[in-house]
C-alpha atoms as a PDB file:
ATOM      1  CA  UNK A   1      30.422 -19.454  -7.399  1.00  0.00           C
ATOM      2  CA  UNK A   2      27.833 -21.395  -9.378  1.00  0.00           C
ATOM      3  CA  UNK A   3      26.739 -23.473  -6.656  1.00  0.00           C
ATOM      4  CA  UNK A   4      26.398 -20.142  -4.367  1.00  0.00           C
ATOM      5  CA  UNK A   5      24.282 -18.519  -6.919  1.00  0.00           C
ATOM      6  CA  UNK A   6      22.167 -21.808  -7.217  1.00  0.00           C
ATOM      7  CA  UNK A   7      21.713 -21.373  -3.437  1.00  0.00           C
ATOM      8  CA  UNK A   8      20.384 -18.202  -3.432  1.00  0.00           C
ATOM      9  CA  UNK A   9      18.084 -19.097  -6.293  1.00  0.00           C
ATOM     10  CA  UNK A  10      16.750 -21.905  -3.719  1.00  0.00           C
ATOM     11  CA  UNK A  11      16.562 -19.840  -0.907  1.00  0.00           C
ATOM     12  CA  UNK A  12      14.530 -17.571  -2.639  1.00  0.00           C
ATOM     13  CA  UNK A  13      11.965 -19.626  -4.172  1.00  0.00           C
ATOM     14  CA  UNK A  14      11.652 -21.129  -0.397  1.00  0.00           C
ATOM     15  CA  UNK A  15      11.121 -17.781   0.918  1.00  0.00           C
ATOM     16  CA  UNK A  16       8.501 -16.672  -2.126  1.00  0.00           C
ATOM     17  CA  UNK A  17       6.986 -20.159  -1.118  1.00  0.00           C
ATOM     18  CA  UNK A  18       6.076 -19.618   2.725  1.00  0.00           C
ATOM     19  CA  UNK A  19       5.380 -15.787   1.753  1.00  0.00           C
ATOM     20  CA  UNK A  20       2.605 -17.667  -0.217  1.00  0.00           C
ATOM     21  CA  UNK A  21       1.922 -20.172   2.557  1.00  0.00           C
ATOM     22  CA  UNK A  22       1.198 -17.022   4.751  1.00  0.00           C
ATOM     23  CA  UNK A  23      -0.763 -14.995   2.274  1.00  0.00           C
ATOM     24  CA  UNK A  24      -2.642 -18.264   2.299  1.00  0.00           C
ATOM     25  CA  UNK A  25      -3.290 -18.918   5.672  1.00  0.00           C
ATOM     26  CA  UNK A  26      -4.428 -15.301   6.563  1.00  0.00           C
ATOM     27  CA  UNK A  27      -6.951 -15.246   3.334  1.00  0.00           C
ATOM     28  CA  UNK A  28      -8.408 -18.613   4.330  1.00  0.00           C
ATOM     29  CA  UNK A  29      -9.484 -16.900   7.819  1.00  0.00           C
ATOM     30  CA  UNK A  30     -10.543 -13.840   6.261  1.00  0.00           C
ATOM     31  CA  UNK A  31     -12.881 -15.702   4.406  1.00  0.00           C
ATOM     32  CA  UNK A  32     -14.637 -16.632   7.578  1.00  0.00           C
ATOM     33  CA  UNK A  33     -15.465 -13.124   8.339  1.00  0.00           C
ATOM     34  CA  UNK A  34     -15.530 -11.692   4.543  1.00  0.00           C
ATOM     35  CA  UNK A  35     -19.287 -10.925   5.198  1.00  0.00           C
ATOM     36  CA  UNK A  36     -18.256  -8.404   7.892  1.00  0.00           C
ATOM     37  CA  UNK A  37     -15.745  -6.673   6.233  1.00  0.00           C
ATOM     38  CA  UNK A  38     -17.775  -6.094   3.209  1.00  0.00           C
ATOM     39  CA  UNK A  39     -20.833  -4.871   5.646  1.00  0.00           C
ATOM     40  CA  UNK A  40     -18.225  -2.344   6.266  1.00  0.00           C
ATOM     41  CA  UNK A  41     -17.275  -1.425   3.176  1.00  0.00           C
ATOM     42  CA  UNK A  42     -20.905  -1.128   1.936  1.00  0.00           C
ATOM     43  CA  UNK A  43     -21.652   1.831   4.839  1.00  0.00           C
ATOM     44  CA  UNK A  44     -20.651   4.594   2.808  1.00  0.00           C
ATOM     45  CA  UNK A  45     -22.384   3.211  -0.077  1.00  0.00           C
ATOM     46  CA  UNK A  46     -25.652   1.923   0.621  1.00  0.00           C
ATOM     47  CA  UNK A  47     -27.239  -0.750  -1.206  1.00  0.00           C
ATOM     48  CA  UNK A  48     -24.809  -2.788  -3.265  1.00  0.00           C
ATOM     49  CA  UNK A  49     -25.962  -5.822  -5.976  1.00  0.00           C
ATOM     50  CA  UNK A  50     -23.930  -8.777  -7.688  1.00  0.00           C
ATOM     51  CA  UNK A  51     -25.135  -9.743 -11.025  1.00  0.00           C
ATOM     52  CA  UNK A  52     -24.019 -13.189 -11.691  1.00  0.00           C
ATOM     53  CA  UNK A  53     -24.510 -16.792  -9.615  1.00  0.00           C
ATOM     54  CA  UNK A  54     -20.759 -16.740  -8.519  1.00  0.00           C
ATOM     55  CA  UNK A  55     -20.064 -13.302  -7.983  1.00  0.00           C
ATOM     56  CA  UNK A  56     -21.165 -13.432  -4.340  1.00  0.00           C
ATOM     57  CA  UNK A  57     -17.986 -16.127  -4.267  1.00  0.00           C
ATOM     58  CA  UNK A  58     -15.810 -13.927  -6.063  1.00  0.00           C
ATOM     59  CA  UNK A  59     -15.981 -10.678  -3.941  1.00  0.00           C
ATOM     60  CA  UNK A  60     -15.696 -12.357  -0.757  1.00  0.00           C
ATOM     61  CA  UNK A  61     -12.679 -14.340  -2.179  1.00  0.00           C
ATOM     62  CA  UNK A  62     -11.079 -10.782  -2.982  1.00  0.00           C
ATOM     63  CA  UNK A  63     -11.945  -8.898   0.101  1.00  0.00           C
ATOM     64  CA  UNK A  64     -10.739 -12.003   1.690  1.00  0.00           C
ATOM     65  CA  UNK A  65      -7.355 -11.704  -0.187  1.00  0.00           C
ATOM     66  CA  UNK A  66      -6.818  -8.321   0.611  1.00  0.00           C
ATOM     67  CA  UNK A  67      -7.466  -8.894   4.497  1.00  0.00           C
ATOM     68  CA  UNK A  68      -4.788 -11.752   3.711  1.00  0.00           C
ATOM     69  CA  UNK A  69      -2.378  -9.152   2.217  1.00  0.00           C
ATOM     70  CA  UNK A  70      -2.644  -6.867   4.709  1.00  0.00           C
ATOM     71  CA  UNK A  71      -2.040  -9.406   7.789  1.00  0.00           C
ATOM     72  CA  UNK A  72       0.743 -10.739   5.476  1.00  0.00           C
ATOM     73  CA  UNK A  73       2.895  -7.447   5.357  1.00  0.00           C
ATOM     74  CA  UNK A  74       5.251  -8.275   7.987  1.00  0.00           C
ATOM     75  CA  UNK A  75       5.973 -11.266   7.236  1.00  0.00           C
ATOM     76  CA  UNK A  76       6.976 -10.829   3.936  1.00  0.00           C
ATOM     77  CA  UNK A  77       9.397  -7.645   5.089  1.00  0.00           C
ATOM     78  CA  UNK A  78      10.736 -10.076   7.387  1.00  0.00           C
ATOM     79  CA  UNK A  79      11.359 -12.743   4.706  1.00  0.00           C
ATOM     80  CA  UNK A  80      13.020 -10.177   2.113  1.00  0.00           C
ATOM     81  CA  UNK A  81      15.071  -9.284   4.933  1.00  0.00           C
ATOM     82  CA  UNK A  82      16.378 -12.596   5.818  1.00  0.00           C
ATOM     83  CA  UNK A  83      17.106 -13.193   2.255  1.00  0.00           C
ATOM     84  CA  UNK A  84      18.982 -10.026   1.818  1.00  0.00           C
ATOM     85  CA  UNK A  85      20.571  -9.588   4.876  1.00  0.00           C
ATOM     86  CA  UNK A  86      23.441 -12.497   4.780  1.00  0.00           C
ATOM     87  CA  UNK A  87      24.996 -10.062   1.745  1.00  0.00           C
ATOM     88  CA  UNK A  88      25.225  -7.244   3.854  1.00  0.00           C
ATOM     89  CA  UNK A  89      27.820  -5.808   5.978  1.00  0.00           C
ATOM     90  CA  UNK A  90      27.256  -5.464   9.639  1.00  0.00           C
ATOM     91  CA  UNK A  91      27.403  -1.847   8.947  1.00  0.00           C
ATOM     92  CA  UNK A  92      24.817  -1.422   6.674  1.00  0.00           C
ATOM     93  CA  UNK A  93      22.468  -3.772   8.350  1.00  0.00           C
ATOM     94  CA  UNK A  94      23.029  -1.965  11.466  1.00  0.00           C
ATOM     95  CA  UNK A  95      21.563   1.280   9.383  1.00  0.00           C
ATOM     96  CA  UNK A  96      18.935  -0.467   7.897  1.00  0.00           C
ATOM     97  CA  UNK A  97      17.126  -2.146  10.410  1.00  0.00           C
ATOM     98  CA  UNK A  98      15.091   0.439  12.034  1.00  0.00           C
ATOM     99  CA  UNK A  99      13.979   1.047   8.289  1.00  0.00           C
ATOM    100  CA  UNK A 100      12.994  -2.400   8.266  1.00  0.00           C
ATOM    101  CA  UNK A 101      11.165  -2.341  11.612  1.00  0.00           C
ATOM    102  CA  UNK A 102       8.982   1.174  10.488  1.00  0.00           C
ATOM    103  CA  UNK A 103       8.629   0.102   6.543  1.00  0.00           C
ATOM    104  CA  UNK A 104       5.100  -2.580   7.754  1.00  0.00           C
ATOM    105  CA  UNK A 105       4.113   0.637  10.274  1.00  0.00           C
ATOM    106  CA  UNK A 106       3.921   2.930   7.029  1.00  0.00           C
ATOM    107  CA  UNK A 107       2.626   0.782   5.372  1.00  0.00           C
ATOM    108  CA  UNK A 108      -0.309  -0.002   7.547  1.00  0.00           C
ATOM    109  CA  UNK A 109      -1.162   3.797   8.048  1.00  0.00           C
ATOM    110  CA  UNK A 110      -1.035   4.323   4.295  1.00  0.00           C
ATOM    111  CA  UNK A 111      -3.371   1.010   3.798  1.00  0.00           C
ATOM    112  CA  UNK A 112      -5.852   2.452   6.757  1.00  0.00           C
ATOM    113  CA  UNK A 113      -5.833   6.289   5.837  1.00  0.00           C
ATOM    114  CA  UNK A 114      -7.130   4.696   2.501  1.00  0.00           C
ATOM    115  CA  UNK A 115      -9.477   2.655   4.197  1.00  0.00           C
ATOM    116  CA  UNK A 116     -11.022   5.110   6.554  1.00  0.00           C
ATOM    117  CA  UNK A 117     -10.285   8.371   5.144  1.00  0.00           C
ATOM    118  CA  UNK A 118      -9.859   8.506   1.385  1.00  0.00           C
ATOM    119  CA  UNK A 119     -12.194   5.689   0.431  1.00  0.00           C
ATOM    120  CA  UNK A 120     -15.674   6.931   2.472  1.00  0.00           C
ATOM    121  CA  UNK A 121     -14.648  11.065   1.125  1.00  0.00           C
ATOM    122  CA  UNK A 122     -14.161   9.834  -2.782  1.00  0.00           C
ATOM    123  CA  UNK A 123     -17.496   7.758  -2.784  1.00  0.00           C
ATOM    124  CA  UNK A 124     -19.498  10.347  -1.357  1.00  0.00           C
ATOM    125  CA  UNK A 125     -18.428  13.123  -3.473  1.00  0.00           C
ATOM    126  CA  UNK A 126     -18.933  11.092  -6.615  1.00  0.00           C
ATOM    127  CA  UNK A 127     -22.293   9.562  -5.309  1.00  0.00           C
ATOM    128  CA  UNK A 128     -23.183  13.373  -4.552  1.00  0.00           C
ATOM    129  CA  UNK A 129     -22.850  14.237  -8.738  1.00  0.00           C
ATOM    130  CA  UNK A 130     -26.430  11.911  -9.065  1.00  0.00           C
ATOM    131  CA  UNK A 131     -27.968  14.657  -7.321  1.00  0.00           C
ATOM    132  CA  UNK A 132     -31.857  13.766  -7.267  1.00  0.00           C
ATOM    133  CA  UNK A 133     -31.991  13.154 -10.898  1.00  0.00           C
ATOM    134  CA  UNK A 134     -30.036   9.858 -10.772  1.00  0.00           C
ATOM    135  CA  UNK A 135     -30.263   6.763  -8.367  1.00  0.00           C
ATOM    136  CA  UNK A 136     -27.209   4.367  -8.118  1.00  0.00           C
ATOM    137  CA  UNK A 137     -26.815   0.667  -8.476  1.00  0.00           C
ATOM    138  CA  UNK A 138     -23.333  -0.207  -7.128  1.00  0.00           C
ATOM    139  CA  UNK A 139     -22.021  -3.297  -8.077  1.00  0.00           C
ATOM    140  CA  UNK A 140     -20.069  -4.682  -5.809  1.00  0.00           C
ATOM    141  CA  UNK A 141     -17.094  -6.378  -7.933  1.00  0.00           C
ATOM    142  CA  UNK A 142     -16.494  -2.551  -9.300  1.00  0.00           C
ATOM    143  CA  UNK A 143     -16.364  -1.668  -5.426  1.00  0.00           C
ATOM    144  CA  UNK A 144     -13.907  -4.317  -3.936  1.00  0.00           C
ATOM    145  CA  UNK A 145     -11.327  -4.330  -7.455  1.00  0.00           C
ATOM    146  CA  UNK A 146     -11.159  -0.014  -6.569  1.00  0.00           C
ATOM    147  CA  UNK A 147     -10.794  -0.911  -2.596  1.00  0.00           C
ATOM    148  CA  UNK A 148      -8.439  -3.182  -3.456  1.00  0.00           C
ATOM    149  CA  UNK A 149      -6.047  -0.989  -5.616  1.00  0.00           C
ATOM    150  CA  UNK A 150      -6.568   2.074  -3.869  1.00  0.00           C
ATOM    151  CA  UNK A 151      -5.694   0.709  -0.778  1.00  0.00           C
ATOM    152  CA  UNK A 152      -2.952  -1.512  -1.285  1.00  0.00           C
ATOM    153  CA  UNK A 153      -1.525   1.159  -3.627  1.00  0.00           C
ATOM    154  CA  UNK A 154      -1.753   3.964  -0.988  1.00  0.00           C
ATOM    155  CA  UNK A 155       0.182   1.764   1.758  1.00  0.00           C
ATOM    156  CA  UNK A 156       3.193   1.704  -1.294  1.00  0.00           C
ATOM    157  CA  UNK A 157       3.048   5.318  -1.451  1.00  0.00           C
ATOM    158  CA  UNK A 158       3.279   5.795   2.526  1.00  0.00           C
ATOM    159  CA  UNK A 159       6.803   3.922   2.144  1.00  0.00           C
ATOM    160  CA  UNK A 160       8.427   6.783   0.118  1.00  0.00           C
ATOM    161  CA  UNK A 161      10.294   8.160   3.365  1.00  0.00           C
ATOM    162  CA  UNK A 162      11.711   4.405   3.671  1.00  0.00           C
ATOM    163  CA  UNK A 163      13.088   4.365   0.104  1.00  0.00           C
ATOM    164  CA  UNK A 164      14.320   8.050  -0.214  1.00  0.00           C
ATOM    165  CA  UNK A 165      16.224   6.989   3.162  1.00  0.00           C
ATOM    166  CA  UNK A 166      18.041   3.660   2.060  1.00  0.00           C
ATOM    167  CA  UNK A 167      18.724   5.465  -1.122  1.00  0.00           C
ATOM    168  CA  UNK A 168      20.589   8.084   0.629  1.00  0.00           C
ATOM    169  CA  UNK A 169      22.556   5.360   2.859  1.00  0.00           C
ATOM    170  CA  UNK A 170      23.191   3.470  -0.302  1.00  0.00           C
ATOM    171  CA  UNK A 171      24.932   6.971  -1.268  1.00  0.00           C
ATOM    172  CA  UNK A 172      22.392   7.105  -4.828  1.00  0.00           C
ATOM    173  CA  UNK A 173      20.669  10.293  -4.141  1.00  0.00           C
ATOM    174  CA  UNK A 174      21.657  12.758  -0.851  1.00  0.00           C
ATOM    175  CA  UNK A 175      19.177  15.410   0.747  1.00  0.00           C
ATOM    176  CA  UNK A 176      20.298  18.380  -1.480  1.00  0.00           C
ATOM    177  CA  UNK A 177      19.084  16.354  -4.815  1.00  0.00           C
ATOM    178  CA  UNK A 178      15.747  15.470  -3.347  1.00  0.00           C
ATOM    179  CA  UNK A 179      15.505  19.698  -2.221  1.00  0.00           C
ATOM    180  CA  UNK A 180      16.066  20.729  -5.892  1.00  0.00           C
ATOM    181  CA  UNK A 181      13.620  18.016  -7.055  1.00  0.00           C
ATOM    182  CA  UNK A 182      11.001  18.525  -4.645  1.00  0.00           C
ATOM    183  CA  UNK A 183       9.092  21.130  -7.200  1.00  0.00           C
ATOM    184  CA  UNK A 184       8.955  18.105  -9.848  1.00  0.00           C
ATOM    185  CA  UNK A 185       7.958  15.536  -6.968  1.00  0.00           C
ATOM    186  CA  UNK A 186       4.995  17.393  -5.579  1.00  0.00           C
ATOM    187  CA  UNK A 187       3.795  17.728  -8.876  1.00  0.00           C
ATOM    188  CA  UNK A 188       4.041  13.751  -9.737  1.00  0.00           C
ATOM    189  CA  UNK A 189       2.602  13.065  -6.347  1.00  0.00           C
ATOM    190  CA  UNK A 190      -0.106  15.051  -6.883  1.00  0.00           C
ATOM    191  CA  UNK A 191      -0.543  13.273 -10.678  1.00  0.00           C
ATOM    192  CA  UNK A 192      -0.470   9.805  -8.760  1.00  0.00           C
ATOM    193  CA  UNK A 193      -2.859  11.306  -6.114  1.00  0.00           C
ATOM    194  CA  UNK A 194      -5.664  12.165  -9.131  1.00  0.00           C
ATOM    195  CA  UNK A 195      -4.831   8.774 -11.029  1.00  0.00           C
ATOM    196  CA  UNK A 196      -5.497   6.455  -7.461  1.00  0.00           C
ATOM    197  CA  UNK A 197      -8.327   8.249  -5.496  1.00  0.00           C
ATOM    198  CA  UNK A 198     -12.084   7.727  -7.050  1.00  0.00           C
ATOM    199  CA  UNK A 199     -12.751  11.489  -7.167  1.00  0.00           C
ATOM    200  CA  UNK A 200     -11.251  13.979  -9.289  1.00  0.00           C
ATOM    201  CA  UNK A 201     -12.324  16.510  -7.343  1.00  0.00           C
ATOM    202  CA  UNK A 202      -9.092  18.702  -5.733  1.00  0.00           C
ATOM    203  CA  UNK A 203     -10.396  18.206  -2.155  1.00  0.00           C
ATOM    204  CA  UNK A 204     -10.356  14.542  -2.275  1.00  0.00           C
ATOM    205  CA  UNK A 205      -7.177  14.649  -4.492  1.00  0.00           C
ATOM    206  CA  UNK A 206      -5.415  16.498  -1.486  1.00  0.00           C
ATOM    207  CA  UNK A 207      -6.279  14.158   1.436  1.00  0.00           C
ATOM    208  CA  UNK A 208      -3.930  11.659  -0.377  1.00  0.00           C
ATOM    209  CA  UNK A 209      -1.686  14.056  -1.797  1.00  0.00           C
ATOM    210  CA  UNK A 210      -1.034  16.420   1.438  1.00  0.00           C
ATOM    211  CA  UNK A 211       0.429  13.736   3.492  1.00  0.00           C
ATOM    212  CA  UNK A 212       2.993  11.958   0.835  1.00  0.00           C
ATOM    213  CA  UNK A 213       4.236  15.673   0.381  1.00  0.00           C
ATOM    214  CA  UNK A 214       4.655  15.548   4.260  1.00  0.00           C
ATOM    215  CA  UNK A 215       6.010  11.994   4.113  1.00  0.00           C
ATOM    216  CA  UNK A 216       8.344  13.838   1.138  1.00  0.00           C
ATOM    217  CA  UNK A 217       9.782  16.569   3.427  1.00  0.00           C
ATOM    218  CA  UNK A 218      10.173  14.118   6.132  1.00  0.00           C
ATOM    219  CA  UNK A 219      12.838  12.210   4.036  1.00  0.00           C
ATOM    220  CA  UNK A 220      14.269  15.648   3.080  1.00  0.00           C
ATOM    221  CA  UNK A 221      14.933  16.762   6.784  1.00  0.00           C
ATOM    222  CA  UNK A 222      16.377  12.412   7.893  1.00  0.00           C
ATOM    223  CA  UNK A 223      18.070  12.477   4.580  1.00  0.00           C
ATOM    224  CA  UNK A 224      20.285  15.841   5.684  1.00  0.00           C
ATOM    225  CA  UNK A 225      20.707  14.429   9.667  1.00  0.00           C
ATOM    226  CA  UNK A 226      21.823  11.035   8.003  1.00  0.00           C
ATOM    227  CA  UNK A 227      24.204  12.329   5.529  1.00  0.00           C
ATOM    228  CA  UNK A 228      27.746  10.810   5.900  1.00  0.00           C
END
């Protein structure tokens, strides 16, 4: 029993390791088009300034990263699958593979509605509160740490249907607990909404907010269909 445990222990710190081989790999070629991606990310900005010698460095490093964590998605589903699928019975694994297949998709359209959506909407409204009295300086670093944790933060959120779902296979919540919660969840979402996107402003609250309550429903309606 010991040795099994010790095993798994390995296993697992090989798996963490090529998860971090990956993340790697796919941040080293980022960096080779880091300029590009920040181009991008300056468009609904304008002008933007570093203040220090190795700044420049830094913020390519972590747009870099964050091209690396989104490229290394997959992989690592796939890894935490292999580790945790051996313990499973052919049953369950049978039930939770196509969550495994669509967890990187929501993911991904999370990471992207952030990118394209959220992102350019929140920056605008709060470069609109200047009006002509005041002229911004953006510093970049501020720019690329929000990007970074609204984004990656917002694909997390998009999983909620995936949890709710192996949840209710795992028999720890069923469809009529998440209906009598769902006045409590909107609210929270709609707290976690405010707290991640730059503006406070409802509007730009709701274009994150809306489609998690969606997302929210959606388990409600697959949790009832997959009850046993």
């Amino acid at each position: 029993m010991e040795e099994s445990f010790v095993e798994h222990l390995e296993e697992l710190r090989i798996r963490i390791i090529r998860v971090i081989i990956y993340l790697f790999i796919f941040t080293l070629v980022s960096f080779a088009f880091s300029l590009q991606i920040i181009d991008f990310i300056k468009k609904p900005v304008g002008e933007i300034y570093f203040f220090s010698p190795q700044e420049a460095f830094i913020v390519r490093l972590k747009v870099s990263l964050l091209s690396g964590i989104f490229f290394t998605i997959p992989l690592f589903i796939y890894e935490l699958w292999a580790f945790i699928k051996p313990g499973l019975y052919e049953k369950e694994i049978k039930s939770l593979k196509p969550f495994i297949i669509f967890s990187p998709l929501l993911f991904y359209t999370g990471f992207l509605f952030s990118l394209f959506v959220i992102y350019p909407v929140g920056i605008r409204v709060l470069i609109s509160f200047a009006g002509n009295v005041m002229l911004p300086i953006m510093h970049i670093s501020d720019i690329v740490n929000f990007l970074l944790y609204l984004t990656i933060f917002t694909g997390i959120l998009f999983e909620l249907p995936i949890i709710i779902l192996i949840l209710v296979k795992l028999n720890i919540v069923d469809y009529k607990f998440l209906k009598s919660k769902r006045r409590e969840v909107i609210v929270l979402i709609f707290i976690l909404a405010a707290l991640v996107t730059p503006s406070t402003d409802f509007i730009t609250m709701s274009i994150l907010a809306l489609p998690i309550v969606f997302l929210y429903e959606l388990s409600i309606f697959l949790a009832k269909r997959f009850k046993k």
